[in-house]
N, C-alpha and C. Protein backbone atom coordinates (compact mmCIF):
# COMPACT_ATOMS: atom_id res chain seq x y z
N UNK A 1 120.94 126.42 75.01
CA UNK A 1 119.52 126.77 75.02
C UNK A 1 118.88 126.26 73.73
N UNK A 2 117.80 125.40 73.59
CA UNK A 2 117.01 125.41 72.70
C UNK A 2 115.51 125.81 72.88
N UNK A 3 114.67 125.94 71.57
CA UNK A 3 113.61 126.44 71.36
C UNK A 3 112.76 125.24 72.27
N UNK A 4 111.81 126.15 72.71
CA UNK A 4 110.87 124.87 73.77
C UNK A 4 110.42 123.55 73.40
N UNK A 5 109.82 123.89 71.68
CA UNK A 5 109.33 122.50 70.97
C UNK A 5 110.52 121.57 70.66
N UNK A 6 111.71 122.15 70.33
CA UNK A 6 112.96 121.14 70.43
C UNK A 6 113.49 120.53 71.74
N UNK A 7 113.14 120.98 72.82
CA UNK A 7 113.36 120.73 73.98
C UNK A 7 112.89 119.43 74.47
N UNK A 8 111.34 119.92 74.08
CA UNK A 8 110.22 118.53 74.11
C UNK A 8 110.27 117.46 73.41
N UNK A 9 110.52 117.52 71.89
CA UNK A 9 111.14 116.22 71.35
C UNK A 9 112.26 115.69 71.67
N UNK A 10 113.02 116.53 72.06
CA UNK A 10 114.32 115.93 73.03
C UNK A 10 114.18 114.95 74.28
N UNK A 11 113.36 115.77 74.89
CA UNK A 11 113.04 114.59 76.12
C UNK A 11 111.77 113.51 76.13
N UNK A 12 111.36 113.77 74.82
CA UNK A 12 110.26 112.66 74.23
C UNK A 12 110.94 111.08 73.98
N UNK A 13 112.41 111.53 73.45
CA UNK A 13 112.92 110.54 72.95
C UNK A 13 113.36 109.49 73.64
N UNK A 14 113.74 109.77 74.77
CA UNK A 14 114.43 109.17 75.67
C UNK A 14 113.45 108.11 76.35
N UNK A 15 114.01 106.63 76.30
CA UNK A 15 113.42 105.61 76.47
C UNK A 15 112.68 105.59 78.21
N UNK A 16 113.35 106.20 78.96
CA UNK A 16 113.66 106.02 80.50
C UNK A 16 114.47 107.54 81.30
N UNK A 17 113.34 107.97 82.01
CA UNK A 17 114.37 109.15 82.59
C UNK A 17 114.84 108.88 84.46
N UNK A 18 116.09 109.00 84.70
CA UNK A 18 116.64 108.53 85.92
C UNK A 18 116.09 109.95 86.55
N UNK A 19 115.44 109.73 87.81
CA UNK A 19 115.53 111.09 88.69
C UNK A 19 115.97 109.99 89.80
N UNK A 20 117.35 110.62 90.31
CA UNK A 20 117.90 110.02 91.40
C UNK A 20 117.94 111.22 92.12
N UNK A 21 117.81 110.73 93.67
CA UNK A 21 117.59 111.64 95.02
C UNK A 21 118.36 110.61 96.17
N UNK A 22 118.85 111.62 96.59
CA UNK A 22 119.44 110.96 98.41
C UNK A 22 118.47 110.32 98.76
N UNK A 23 118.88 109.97 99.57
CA UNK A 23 117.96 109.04 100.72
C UNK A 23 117.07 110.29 101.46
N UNK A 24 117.81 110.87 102.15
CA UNK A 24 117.52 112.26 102.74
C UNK A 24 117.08 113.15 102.19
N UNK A 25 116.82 113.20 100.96
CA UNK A 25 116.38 114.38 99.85
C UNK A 25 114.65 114.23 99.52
N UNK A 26 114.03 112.87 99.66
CA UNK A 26 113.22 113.12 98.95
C UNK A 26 112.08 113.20 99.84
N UNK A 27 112.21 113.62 100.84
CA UNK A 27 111.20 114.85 101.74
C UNK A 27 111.35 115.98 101.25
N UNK A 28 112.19 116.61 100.72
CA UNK A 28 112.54 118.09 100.51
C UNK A 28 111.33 118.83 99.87
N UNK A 29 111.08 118.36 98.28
CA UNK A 29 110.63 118.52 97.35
C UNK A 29 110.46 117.88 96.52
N UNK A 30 109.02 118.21 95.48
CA UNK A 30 109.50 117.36 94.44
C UNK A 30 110.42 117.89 92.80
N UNK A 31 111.41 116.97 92.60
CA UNK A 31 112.45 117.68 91.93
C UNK A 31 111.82 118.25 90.36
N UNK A 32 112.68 119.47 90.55
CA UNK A 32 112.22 120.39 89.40
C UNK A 32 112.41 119.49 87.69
N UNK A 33 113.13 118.66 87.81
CA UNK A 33 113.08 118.05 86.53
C UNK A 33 111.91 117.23 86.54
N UNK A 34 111.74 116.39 87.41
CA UNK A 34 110.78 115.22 87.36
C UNK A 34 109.46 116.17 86.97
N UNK A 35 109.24 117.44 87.13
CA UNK A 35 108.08 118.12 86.79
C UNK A 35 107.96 118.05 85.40
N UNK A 36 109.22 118.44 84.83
CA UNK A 36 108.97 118.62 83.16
C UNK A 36 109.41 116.90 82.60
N UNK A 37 109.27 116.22 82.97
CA UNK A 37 109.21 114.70 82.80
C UNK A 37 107.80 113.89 83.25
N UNK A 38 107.13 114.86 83.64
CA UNK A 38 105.68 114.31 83.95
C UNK A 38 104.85 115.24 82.61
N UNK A 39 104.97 116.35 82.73
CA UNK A 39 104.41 116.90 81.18
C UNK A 39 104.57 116.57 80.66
N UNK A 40 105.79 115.95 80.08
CA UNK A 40 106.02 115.56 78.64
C UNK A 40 105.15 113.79 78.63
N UNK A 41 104.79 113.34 79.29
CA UNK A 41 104.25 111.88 79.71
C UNK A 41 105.54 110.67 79.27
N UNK A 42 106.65 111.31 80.11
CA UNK A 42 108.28 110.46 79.98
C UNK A 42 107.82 109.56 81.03
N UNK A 43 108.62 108.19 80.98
CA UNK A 43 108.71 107.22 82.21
C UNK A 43 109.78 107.62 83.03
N UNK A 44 109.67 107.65 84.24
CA UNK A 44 110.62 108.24 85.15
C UNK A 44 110.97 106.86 86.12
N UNK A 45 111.86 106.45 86.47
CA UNK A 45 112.20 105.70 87.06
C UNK A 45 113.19 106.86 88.28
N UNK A 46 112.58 107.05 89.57
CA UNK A 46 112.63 107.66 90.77
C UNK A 46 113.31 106.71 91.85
N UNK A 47 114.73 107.49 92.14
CA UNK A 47 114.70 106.70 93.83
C UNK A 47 114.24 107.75 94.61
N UNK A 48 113.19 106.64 95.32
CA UNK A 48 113.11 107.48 96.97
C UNK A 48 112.42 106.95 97.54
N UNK A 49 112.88 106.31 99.13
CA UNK A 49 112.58 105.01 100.11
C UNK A 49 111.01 105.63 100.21
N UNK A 50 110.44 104.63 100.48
CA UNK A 50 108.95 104.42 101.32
C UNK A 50 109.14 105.28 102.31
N UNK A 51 107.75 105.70 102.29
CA UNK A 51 107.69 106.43 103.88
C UNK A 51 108.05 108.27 103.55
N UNK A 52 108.68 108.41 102.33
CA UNK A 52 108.98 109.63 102.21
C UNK A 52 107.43 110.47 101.37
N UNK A 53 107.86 111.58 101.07
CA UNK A 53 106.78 112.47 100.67
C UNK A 53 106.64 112.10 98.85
N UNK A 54 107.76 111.72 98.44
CA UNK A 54 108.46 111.90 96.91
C UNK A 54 107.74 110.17 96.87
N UNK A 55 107.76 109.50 97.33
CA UNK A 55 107.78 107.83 97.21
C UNK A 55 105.88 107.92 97.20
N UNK A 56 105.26 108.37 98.27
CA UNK A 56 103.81 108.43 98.41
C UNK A 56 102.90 108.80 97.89
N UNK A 57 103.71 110.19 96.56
CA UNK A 57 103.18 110.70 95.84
C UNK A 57 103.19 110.04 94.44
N UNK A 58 104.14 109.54 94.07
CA UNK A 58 104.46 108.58 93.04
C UNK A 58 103.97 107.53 92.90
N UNK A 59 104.17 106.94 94.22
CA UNK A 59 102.43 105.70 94.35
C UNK A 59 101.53 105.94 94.08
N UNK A 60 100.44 106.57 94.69
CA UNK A 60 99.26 107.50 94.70
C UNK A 60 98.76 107.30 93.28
N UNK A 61 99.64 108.57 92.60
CA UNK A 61 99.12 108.38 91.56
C UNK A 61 99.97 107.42 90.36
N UNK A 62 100.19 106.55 90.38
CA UNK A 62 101.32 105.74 89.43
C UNK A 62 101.94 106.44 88.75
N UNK A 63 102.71 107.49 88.76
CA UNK A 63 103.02 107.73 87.75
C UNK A 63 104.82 107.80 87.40
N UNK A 64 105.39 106.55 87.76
CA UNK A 64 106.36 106.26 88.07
C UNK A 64 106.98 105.17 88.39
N UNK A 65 108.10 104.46 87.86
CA UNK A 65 108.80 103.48 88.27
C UNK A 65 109.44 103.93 89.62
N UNK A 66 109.76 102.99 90.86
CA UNK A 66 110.16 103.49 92.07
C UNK A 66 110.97 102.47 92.80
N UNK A 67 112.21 103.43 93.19
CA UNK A 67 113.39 101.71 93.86
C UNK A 67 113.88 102.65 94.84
N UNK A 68 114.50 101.82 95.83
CA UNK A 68 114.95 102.27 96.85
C UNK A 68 115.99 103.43 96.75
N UNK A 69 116.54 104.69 96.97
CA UNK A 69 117.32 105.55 96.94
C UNK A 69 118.73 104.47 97.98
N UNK A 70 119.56 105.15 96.62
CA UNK A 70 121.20 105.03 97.30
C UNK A 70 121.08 103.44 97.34
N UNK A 71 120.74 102.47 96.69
CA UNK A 71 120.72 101.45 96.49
C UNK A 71 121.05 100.82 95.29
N UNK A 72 122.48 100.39 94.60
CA UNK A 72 122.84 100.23 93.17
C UNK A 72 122.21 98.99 92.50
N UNK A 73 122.03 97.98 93.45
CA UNK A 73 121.09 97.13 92.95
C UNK A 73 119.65 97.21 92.35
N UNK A 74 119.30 97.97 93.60
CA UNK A 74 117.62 98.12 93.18
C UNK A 74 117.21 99.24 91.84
N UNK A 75 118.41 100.08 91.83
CA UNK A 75 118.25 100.52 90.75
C UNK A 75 118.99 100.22 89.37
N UNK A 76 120.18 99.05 89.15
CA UNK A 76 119.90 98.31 88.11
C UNK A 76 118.31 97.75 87.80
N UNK A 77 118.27 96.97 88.79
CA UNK A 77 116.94 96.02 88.55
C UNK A 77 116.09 97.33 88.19
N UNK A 78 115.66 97.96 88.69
CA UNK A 78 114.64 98.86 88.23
C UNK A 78 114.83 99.22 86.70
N UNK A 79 116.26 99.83 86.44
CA UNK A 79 116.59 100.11 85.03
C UNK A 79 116.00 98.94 84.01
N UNK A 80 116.70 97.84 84.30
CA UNK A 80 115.96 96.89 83.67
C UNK A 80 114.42 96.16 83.24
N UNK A 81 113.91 96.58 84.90
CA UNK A 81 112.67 96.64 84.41
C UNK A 81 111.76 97.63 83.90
N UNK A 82 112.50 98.48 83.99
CA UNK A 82 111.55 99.72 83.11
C UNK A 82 111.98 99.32 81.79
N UNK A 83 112.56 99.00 81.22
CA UNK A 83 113.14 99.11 79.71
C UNK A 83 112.23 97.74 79.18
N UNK A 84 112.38 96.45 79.71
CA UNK A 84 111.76 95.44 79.41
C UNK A 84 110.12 94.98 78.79
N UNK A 85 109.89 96.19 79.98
CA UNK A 85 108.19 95.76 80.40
C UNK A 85 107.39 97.37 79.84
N UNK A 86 106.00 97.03 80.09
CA UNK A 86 105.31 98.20 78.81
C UNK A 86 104.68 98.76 80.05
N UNK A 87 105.05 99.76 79.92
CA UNK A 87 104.61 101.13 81.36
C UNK A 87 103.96 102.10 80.37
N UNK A 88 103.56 101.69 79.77
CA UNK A 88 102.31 103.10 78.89
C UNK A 88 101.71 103.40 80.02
N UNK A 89 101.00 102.84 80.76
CA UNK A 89 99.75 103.66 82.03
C UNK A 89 100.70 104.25 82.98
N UNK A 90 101.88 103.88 83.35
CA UNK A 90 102.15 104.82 83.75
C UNK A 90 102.59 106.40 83.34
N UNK A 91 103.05 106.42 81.95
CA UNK A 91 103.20 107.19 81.21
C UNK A 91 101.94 108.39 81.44
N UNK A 92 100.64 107.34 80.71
CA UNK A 92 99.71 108.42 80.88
C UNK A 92 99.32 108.70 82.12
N UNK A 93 99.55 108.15 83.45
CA UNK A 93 99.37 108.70 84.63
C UNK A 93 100.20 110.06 84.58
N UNK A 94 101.51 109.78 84.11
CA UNK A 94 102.09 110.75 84.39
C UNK A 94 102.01 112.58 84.05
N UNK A 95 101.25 111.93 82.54
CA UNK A 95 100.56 113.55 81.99
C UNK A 95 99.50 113.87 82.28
N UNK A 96 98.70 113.00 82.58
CA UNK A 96 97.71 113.67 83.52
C UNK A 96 97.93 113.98 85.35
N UNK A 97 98.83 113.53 85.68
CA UNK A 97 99.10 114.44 86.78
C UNK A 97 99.35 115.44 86.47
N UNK A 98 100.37 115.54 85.29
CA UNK A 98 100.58 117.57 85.06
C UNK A 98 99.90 117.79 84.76
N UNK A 99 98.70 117.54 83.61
CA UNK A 99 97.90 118.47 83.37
C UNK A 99 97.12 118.94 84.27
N UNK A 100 96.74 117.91 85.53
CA UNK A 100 95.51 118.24 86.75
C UNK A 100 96.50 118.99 87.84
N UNK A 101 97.69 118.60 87.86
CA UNK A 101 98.46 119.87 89.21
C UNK A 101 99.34 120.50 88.75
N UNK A 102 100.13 120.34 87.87
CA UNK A 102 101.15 121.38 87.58
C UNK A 102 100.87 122.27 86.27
N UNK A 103 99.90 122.06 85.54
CA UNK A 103 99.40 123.33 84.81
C UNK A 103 99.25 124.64 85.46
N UNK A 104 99.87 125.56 84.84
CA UNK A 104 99.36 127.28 85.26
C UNK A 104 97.95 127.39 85.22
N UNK A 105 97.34 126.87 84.52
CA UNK A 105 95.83 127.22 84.14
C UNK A 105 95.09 126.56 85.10
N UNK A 106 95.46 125.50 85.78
CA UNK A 106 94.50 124.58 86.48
C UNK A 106 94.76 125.31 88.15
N UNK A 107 96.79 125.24 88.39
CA UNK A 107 96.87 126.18 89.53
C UNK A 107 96.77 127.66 89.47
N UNK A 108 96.41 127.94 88.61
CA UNK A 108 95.56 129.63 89.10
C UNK A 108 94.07 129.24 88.87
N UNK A 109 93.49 128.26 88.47
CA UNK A 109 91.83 128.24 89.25
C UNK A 109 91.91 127.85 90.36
N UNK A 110 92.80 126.86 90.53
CA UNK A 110 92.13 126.09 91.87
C UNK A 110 92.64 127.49 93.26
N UNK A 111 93.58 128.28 92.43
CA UNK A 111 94.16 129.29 93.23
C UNK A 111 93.06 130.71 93.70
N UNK A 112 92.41 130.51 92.80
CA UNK A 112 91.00 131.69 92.07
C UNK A 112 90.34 131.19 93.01
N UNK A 113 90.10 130.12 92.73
CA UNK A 113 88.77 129.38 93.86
C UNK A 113 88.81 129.51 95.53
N UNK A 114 90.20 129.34 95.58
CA UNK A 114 90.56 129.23 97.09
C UNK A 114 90.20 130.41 97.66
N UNK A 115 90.67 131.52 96.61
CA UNK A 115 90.62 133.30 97.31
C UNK A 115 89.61 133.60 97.12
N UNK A 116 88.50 133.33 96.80
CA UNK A 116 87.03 133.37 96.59
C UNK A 116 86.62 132.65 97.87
N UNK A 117 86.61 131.81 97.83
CA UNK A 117 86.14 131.06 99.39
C UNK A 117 86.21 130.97 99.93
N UNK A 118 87.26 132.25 100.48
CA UNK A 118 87.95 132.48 101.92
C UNK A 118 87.12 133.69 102.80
């Protein structure tokens, strides 16, 4: 266990974060790490095929490198090209997705709002 702010420079540091998913997995959800890898505005390099829920959302809003799941090639190449090439925008895509959906503060307004307008 460490203190939260050591936590965060911890995963600040890291050049490239792997969130690997089955093939079959990434309808499920979206994975609980990749959440605290979008706050921190980390580059995430994600497998999960087209067509899934995890792949459409990651498009959408860029905020993510993306290669085919269960594919060792595509995710060398991906490794490589994330490390090579300058993904700052995706970066900041990525913290501003948390700040606009996965903040407590933003989902209990938009949560406030809903139960108000019902």
């Amino acid at each position: 266990m460490q203190p939260f702010e050591t936590f965060n420079q911890f995963l600040n540091m890291a050049d490239l974060h792997l969130v690997i998913q089955k093939a079959n997995a990434s309808d499920l959800v979206m994975p609980s790490k990749l959440t605290t890898i979008l706050a921190v505005g980390g580059l995430s390099l994600i497998t999960a095929n087209q067509g899934s829920g995890l792949h459409t959302l990651v498009k959408k809003y860029d905020m993510g490198v993306l290669v085919d799941a269960e594919n060792p090639q595509a995710l060398t190449e991906g490794v490589r090209s994330a490390l090579q090439n300058d993904h700052s925008l995706i970066r900041q895509n990525a913290r501003a997705y948390a700040e606009e959906h996965l903040s407590i503060r933003r989902v209990m307004a938009r949560y406030e709002e809903t139960v108000v307008n019902c």
